[in-house]
Protein backbone atom coordinates (compact mmCIF):
# COMPACT_ATOMS: atom_id res chain seq x y z
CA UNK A 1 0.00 0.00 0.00
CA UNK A 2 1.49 3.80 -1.07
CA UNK A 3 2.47 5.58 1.81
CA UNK A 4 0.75 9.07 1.39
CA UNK A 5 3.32 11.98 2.56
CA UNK A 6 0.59 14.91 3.66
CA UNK A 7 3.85 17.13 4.46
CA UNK A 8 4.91 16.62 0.36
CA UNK A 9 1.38 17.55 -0.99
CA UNK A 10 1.39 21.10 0.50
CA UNK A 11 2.64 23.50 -2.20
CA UNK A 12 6.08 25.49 -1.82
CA UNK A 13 4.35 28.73 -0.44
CA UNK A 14 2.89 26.77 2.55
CA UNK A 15 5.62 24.62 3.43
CA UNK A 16 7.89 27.81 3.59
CA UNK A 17 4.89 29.32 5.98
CA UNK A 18 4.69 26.30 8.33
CA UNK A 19 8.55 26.32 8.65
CA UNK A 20 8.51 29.67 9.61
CA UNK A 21 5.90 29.44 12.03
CA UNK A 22 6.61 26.16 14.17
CA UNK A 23 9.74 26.63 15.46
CA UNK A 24 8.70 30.42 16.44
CA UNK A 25 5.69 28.86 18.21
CA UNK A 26 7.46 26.41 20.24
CA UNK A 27 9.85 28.77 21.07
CA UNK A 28 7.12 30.76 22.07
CA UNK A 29 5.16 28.23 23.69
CA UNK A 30 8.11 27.19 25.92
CA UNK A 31 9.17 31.38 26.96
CA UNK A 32 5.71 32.08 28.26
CA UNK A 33 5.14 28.84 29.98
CA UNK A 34 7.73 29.44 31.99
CA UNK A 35 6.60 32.91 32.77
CA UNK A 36 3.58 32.16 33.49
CA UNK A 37 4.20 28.84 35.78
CA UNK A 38 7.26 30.84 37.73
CA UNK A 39 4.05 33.81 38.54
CA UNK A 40 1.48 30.65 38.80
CA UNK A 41 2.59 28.63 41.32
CA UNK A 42 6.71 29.51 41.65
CA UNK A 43 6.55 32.35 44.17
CA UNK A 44 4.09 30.42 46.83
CA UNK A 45 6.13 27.42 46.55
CA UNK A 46 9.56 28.66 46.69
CA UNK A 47 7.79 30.23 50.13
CA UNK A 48 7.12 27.05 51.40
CA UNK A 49 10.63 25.58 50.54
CA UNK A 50 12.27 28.33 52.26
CA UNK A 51 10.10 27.70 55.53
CA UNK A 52 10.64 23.73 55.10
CA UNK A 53 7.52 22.91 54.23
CA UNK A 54 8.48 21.08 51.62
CA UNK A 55 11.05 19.78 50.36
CA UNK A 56 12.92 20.60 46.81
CA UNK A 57 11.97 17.17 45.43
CA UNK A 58 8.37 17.57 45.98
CA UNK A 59 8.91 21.48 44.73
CA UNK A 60 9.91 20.07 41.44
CA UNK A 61 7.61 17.09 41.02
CA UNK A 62 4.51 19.72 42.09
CA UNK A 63 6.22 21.99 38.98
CA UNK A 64 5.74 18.45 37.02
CA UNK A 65 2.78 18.04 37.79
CA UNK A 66 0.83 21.81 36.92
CA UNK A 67 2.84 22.28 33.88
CA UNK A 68 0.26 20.86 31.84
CA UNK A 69 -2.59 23.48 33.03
CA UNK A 70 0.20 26.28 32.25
CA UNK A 71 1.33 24.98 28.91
CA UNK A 72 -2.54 25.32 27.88
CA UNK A 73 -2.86 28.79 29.26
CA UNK A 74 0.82 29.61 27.05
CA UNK A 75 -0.73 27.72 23.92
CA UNK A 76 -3.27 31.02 22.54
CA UNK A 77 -0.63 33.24 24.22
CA UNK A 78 1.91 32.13 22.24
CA UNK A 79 0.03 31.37 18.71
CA UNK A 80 -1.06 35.13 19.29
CA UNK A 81 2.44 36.85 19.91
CA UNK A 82 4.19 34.04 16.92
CA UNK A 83 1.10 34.98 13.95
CA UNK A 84 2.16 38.55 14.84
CA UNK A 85 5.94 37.85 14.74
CA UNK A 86 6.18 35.89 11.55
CA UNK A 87 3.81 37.80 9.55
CA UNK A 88 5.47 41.25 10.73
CA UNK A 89 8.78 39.72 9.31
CA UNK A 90 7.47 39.01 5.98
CA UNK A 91 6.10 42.37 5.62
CA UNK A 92 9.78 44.41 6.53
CA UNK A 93 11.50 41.67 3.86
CA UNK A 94 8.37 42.88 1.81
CA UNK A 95 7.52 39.32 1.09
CA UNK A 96 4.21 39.77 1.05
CA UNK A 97 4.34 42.33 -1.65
CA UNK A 98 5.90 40.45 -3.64
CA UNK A 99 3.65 37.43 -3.09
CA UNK A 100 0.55 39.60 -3.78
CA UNK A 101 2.26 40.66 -6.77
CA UNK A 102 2.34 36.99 -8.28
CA UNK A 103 -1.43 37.05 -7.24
CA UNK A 104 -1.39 35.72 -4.00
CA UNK A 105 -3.98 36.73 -1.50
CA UNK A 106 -3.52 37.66 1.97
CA UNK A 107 -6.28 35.24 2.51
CA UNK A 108 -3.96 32.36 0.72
CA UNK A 109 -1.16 33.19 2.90
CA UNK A 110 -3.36 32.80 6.49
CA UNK A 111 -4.22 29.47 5.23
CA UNK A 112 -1.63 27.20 6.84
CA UNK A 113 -1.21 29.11 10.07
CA UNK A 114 -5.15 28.86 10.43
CA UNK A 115 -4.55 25.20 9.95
CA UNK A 116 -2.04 24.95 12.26
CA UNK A 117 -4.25 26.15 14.80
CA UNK A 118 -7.28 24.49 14.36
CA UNK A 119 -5.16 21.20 15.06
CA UNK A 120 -3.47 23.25 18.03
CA UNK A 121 -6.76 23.92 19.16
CA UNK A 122 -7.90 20.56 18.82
CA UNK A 123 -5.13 18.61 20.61
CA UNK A 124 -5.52 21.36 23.11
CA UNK A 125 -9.64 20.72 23.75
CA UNK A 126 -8.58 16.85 24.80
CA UNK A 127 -5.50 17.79 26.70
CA UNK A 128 -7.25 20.40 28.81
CA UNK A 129 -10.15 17.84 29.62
CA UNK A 130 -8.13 14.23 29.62
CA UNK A 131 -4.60 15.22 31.27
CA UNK A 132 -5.09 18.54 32.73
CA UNK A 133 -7.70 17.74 35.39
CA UNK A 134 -5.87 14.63 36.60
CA UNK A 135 -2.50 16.07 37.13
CA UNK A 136 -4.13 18.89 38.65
CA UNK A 137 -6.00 16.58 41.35
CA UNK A 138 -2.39 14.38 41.99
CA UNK A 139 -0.51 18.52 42.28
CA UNK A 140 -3.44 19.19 45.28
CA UNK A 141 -3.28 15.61 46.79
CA UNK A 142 0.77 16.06 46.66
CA UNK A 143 0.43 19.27 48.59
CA UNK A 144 -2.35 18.32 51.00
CA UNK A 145 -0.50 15.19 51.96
CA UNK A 146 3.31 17.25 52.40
CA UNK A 147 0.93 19.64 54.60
CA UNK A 148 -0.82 17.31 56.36
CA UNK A 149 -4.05 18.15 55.21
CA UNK A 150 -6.76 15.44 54.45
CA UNK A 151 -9.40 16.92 52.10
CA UNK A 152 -12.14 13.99 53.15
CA UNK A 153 -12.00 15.80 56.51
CA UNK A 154 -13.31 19.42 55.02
CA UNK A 155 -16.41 20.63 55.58
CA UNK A 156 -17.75 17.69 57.24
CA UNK A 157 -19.76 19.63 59.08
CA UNK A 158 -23.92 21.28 59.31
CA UNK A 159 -24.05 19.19 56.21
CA UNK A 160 -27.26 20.02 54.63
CA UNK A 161 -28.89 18.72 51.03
CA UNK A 162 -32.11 19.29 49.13
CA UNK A 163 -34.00 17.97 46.36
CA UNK A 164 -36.73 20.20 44.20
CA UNK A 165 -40.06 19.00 42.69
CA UNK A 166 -42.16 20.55 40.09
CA UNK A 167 -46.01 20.28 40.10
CA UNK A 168 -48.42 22.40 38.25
CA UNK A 169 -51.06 24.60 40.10
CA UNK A 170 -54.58 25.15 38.57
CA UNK A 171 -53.88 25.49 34.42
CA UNK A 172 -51.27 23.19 33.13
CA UNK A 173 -48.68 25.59 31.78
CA UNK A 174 -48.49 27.17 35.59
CA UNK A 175 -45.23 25.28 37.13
CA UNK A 176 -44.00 26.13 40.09
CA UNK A 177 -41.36 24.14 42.06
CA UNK A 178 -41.12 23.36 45.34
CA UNK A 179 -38.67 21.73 48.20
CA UNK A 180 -39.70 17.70 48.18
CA UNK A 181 -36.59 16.79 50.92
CA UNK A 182 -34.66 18.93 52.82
CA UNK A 183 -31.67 17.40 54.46
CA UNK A 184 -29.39 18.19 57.67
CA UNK A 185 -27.07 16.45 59.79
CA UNK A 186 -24.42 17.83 62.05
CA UNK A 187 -21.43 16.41 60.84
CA UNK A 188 -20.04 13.41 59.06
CA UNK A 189 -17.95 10.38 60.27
CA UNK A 190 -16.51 7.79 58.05
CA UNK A 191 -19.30 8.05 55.81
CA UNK A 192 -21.88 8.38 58.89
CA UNK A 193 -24.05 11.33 58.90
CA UNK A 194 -24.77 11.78 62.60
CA UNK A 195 -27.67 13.06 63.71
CA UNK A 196 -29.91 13.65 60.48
CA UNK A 197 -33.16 15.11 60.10
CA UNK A 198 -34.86 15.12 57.06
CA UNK A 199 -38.14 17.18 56.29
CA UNK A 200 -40.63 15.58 53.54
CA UNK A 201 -42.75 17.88 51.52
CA UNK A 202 -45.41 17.64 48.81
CA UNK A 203 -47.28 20.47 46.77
CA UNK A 204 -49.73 21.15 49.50
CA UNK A 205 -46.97 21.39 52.22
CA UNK A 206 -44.89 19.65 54.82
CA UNK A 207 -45.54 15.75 55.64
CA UNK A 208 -42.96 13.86 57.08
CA UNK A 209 -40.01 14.90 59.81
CA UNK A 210 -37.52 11.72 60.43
CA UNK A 211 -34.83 12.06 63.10
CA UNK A 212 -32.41 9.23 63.84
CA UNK A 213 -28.85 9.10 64.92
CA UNK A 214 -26.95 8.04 62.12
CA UNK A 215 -27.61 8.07 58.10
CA UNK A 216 -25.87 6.09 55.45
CA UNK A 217 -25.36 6.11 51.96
CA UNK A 218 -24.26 2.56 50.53
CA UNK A 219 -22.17 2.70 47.48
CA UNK A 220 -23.90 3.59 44.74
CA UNK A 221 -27.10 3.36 46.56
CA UNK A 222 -30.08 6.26 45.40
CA UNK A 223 -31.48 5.88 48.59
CA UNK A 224 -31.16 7.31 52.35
CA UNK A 225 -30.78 4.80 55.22
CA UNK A 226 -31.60 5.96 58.60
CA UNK A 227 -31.19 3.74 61.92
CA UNK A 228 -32.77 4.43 65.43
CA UNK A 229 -34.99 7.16 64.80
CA UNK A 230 -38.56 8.49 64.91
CA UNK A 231 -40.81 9.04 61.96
CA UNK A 232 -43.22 11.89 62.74
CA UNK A 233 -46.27 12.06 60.13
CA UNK A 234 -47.50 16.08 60.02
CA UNK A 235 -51.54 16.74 60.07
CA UNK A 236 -53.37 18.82 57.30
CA UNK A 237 -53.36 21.50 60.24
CA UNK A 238 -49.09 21.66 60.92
CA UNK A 239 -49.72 19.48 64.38
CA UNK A 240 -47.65 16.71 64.73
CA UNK A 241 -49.62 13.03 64.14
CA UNK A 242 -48.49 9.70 64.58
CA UNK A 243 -45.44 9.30 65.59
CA UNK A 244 -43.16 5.73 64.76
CA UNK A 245 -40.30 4.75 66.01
CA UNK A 246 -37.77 2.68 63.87
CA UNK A 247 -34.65 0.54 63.69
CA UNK A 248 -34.27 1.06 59.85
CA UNK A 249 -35.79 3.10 57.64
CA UNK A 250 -35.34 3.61 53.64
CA UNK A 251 -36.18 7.25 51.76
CA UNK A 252 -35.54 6.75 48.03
CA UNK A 253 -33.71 9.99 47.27
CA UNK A 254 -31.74 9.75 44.28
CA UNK A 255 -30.93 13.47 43.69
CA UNK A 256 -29.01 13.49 47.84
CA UNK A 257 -27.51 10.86 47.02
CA UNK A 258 -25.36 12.08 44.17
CA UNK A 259 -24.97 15.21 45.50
CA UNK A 260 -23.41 13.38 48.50
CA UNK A 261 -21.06 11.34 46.17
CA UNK A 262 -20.31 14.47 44.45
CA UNK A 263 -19.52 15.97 47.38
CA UNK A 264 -17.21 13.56 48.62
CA UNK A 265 -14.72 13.86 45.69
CA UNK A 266 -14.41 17.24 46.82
CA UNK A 267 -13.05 18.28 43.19
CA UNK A 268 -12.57 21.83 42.34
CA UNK A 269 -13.22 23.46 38.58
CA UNK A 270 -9.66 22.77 37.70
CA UNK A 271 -10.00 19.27 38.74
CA UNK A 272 -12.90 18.12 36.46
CA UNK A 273 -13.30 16.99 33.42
CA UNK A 274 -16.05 18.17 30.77
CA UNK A 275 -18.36 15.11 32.21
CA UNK A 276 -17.85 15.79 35.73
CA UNK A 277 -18.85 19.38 35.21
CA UNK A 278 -22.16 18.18 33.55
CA UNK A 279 -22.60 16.12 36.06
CA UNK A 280 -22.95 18.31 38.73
CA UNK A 281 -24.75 20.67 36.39
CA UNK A 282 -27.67 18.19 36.41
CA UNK A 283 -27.72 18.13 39.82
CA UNK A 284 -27.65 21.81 40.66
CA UNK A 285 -30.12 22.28 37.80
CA UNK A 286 -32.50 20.17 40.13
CA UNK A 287 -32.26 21.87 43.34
CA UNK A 288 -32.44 25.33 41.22
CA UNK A 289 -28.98 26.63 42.29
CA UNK A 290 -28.29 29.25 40.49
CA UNK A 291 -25.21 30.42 41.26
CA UNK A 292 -23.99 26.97 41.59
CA UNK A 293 -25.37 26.60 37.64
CA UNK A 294 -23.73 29.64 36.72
CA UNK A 295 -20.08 28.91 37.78
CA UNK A 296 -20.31 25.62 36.55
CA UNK A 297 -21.69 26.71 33.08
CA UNK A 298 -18.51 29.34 33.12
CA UNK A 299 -16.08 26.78 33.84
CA UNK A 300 -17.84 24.23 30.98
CA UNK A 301 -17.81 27.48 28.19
CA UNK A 302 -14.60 28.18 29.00
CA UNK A 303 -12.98 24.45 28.15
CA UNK A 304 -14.63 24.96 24.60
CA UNK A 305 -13.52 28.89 24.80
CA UNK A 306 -9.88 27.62 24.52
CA UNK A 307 -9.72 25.80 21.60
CA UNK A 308 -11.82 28.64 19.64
CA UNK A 309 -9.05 31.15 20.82
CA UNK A 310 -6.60 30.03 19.09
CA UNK A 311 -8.43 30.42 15.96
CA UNK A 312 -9.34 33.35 16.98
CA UNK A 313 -5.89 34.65 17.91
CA UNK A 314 -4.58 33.32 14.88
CA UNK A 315 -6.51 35.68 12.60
CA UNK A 316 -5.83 38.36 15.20
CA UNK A 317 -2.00 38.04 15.38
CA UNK A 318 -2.13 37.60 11.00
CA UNK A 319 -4.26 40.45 10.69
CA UNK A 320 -2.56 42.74 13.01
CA UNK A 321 0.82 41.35 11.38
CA UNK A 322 0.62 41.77 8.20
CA UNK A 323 1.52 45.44 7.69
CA UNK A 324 1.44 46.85 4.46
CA UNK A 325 3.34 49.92 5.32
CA UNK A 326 6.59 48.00 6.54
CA UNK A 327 8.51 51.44 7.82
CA UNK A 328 6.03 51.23 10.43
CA UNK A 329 7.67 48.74 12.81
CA UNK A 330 6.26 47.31 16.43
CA UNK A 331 7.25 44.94 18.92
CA UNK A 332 5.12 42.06 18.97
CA UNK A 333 5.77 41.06 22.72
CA UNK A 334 4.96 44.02 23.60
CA UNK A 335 2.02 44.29 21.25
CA UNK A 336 0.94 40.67 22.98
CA UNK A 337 1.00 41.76 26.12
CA UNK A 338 -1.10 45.00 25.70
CA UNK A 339 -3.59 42.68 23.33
CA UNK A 340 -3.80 39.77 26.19
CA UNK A 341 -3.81 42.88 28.43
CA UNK A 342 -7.34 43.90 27.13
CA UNK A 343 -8.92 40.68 26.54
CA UNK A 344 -7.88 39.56 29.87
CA UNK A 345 -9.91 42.90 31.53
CA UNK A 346 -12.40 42.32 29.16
CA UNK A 347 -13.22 38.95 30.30
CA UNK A 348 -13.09 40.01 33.77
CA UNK A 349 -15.49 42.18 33.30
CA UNK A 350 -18.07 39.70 31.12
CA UNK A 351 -17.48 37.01 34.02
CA UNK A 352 -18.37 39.96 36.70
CA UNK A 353 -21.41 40.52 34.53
CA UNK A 354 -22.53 37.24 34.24
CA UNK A 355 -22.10 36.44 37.86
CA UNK A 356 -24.34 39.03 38.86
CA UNK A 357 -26.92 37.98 36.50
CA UNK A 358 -26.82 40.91 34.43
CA UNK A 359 -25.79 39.26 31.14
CA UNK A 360 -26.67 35.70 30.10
CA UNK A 361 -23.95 32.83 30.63
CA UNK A 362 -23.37 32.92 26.74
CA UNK A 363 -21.44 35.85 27.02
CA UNK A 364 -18.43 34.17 27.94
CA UNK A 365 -17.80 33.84 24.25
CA UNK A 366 -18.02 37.28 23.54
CA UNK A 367 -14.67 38.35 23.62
CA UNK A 368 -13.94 35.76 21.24
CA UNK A 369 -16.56 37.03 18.88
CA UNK A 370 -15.28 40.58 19.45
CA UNK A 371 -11.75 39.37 18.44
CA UNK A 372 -12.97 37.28 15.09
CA UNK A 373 -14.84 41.04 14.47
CA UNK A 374 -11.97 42.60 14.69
CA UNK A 375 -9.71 40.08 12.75
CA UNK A 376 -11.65 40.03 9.42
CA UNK A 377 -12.45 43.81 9.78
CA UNK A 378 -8.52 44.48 9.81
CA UNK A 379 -8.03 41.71 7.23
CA UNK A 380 -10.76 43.47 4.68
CA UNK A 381 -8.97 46.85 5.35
CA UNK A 382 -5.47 44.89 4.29
């Protein structure tokens, strides 16, 4: 079978482009993740070395570790700051006007760098959600466990969980929703909730109060177990009916449960992968936390964000590089950092926005919109 050579089937003009603009990019992408880890994580951890609280081995596996999550961050950065670069350099040689000359468009010579950074992009989508979340969660488990510190002990406890229901009221398309079980225990003990009350509602109000002293949560069990308690059942008037008392009891409560199993992986955004987030977007979608939803949805946008800004930055740093009046001469770090500068303030501002409800979550991507705007205005204008 004929091998097929995809490098020898580009033409002259392209393979000249991509040579130009690979090595500059890995330069590139190696300069700013270093700058960006040493401000990242560098300056806190060179703290702790010098206090001996940790040691220089664990320093430099923990630098191991988070150097994928910074060379992802450097990746746009640097496809940004080496479009500019190359494309600045053919315009002093005036190799673009003399490509344009031999009919060449502008449009021709973006072609391979947009190429190049769609499979950038692409390779950086799966690394962001495959390799970057894991070696994030083993860089916090390193540094909780040279600290001492034993996550499964956080926040264990005035635990408290509930699950929403939806009912209609009078005409159909009326919904309302209201709390079905509401959940609290005082703290949590080896996977014993101690002292849990839960509080059983319908449409028309509350029905059911069950105190016991311990709850449990079996595997991948959807449902509640409480032992030694009492099961009070709630009149039609608020008093307090019969009243049972019980060695076991079983509430099937599927929504708890996962948010208790969710819980007790105790991941953070950077820690989670694109299913992980959904998952606990489901659930907070069913108990109607909004600002729970919100944060979640920003950290889900923003994993497909990445990927699209490198496309994005690629027309940027081309349009902004190619310079058809070559006496005019800039530096493009510096024109980077101003660039990143904005977008970075910009973005701020959106996520400020959104947080506050002011703006729908879809406006994460508007910065990227604003910068594709931008990019084929300047490249009509070439």
């Amino acid at each position: 079978m004929k091998k097929i050579n995809i490098f020898c089937q580009l033409s002259l003009l392209d393979k000249y482009l991509v040579s130009e603009i690979i090595p500059a990019l890995v330069f590139n992408i190696i300069i700013v993740t270093i700058v960006t880890e040493s401000i990242g994580i560098s300056f806190e951890q060179f703290n702790f070395l010098l206090n001996e609280q940790i040691s220089f081995n664990d320093l430099i596996y923990l630098h191991i570790l988070k150097l994928p999550e910074f060379v992802v961050i450097s990746v746009p950065i640097s496809i940004l700051m080496t479009t500019i670069l190359v494309y600045n350099k053919l315009s002093i040689t005036s190799e673009i006007i003399a490509l344009q000359s031999f009919g060449v468009s502008l449009y021709k010579l973006i072609l391979p760098s947009l190429s190049l950074s769609i499979i950038t992009g692409l390779i950086l989508f799966f690394s962001s959600d495959l390799i970057v979340p894991y070696s994030n969660h083993q860089a916090a488990i390193a540094l909780e466990s040279v600290m001492n510190i034993n996550r499964e002990r956080l926040d264990n406890n005035d635990i408290i969980y509930k699950e929403l229901a939806q009912t209609s009221k009078g005409d159909l398309s009326n919904k309302y929703k209201f709390i079905k079980y509401l959940f609290y225990a005082e703290k949590l003990t080896d996977h014993k909730m101690i002292n849990p009350t839960l509080l059983i509602s319908d449409s028309q109000g509350l029905k059911i109060i069950i105190n016991s002293q311990i709850a449990l949560i079996y595997g991948q069990s959807k449902c509640l177990h409480f032992y030694n308690g009492v099961k009070n059942i709630i009149n039609q008037d608020g008093s307090f009916g019969k009243e049972q008392v019980f060695e076991q009891i079983v509430i099937d409560s599927p929504n708890i449960c996962q948010q208790f199993q969710l819980d007790r992986e105790k991941l953070d955004d950077r820690e989670m992968n694109i299913l992980q987030i959904y998952q606990r977007l489901i659930v907070s979608n069913k108990l109607g936390d909004m600002n729970k939803i919100i944060n979640l949805k920003i950290t889900l946008f923003n994993r497909f964000n990445l990927p699209i800004s490198c496309v994005i930055f690629t027309l940027l740093g081309s349009s902004i590089g190619i310079n058809m009046r070559p006496k005019i001469k800039y530096s493009s770090f510096s024109l980077t950092l101003l660039i990143i500068g904005a977008i970075k303030v910009f973005e701020a501002i959106i996520n400020a926005l959104i947080i506050q409800r002011y703006v729908p979550v879809f406006a994460i991507f508007s910065p990227n919109i604003l910068g594709l705007g931008i990019s084929l205005y300047l490249l009509s204008r070439r």
